[in-house]
Protein backbone atom coordinates (compact mmCIF):
# COMPACT_ATOMS: atom_id res chain seq x y z
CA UNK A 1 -10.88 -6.10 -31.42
CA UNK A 2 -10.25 -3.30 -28.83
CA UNK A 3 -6.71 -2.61 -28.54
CA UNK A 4 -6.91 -0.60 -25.24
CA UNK A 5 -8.60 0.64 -22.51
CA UNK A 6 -10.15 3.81 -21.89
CA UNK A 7 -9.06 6.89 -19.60
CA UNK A 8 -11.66 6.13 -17.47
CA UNK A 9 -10.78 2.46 -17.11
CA UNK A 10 -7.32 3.05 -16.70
CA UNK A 11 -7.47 5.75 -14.06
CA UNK A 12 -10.50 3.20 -12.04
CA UNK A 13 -6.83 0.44 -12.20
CA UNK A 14 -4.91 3.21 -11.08
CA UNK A 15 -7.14 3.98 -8.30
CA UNK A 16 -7.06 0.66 -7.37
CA UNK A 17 -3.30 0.73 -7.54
CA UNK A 18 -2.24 -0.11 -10.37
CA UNK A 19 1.03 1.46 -11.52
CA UNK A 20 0.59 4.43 -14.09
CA UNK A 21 4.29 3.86 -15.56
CA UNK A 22 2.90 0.80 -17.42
CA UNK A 23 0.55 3.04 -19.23
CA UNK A 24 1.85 2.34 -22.93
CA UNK A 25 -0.51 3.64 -25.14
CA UNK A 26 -1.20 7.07 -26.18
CA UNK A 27 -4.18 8.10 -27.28
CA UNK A 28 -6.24 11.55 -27.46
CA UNK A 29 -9.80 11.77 -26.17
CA UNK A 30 -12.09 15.24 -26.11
CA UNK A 31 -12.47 17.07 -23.42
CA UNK A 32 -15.87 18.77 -23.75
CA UNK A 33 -15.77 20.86 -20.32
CA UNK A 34 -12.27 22.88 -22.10
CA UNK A 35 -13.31 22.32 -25.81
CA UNK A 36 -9.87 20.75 -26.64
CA UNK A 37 -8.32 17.26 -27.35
CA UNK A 38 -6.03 16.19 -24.49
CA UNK A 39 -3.60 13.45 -24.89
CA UNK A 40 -3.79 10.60 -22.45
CA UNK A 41 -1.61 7.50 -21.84
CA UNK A 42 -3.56 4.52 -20.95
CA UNK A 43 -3.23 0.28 -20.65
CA UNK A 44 -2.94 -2.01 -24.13
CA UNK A 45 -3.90 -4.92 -24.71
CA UNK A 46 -0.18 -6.30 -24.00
CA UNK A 47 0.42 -4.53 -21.04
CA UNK A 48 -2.61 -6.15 -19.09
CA UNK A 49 -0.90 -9.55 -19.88
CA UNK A 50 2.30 -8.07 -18.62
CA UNK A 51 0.83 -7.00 -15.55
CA UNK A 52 -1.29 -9.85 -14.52
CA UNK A 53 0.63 -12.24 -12.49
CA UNK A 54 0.88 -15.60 -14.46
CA UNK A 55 0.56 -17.85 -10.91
CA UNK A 56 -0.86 -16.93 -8.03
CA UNK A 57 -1.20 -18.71 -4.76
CA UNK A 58 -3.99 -18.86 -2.14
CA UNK A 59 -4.25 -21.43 0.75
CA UNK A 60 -1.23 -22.90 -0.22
CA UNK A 61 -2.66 -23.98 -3.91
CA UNK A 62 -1.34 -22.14 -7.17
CA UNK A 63 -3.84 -20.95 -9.95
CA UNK A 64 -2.26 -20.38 -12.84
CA UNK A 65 -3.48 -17.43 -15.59
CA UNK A 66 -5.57 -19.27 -18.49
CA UNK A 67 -6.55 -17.03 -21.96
CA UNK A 68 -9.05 -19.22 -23.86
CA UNK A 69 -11.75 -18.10 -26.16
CA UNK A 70 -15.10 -20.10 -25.59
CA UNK A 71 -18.34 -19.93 -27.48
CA UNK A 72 -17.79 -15.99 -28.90
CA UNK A 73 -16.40 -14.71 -25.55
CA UNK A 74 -12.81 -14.30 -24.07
CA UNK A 75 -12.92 -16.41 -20.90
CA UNK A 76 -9.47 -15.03 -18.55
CA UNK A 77 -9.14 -16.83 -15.11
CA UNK A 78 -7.17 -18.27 -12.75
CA UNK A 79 -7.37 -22.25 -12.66
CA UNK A 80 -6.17 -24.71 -10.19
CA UNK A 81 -4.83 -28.44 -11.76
CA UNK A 82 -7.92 -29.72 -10.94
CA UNK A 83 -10.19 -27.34 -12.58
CA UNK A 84 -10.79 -25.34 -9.42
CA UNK A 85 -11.49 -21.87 -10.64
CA UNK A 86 -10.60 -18.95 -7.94
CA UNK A 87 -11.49 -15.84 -10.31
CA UNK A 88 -12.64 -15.75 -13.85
CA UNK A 89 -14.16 -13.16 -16.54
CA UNK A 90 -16.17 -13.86 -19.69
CA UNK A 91 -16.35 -11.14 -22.04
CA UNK A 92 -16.78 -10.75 -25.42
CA UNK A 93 -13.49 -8.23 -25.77
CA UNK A 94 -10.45 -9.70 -24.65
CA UNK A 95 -9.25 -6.16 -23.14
CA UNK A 96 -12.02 -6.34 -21.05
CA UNK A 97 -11.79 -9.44 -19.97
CA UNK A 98 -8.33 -8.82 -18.78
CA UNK A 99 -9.24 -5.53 -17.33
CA UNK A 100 -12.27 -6.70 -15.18
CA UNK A 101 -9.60 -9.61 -13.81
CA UNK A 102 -6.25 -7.49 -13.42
CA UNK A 103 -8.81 -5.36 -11.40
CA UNK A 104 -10.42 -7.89 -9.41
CA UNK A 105 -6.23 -8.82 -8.53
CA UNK A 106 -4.77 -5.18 -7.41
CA UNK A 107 -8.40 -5.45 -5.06
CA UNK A 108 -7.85 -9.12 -3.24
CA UNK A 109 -4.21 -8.83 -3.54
């Protein structure tokens, strides 16, 4: 299971507007243009679930965040009571899952 996302990932939430201070993972990637190792700090797993709002209103109904693995893939969305889905993700890597959704958020916020 991925633990985290990727520089490019991260900076595409950032761009977006997510906010870089919750970048809590450290990790080194190579950088083939300067033929050196640069050290990055990107999302983890945690701090997309930290991040994503756990309710979230439109129209006057609340969707609340659901995590549920279903038939090999992580399925994230945002349910109504009655089943009404407003956004959902099926992936088979829970960080991207969450990634693909948090994004989807920060652009229909």
């Amino acid at each position: 299971m991925l633990q985290h996302l990727d520089s490019h990932q991260t900076r595409c939430l950032i761009a977006d507007g997510a906010n870089s201070e919750y970048c809590n993972v450290q990790i080194q990637e190579w950088d083939y243009a300067k033929s050196v190792y640069r050290t990055e700090k990107v999302y983890g797993l945690a701090d997309l679930i930290a991040l994503l709002p756990k309710e979230i209103s439109k129209n006057g109904i609340p969707y609340s965040l659901e995590i549920r693995w279903v038939f090999g893939l992580w399925m994230v969305r945002y349910v109504a009571l009655g089943d009404e889905v407003l956004q959902e993700t099926l992936e088979p890597e829970l960080i991207n899952a969450l990634y693909l959704l948090y994004g989807w958020f920060l652009r229909h916020r």
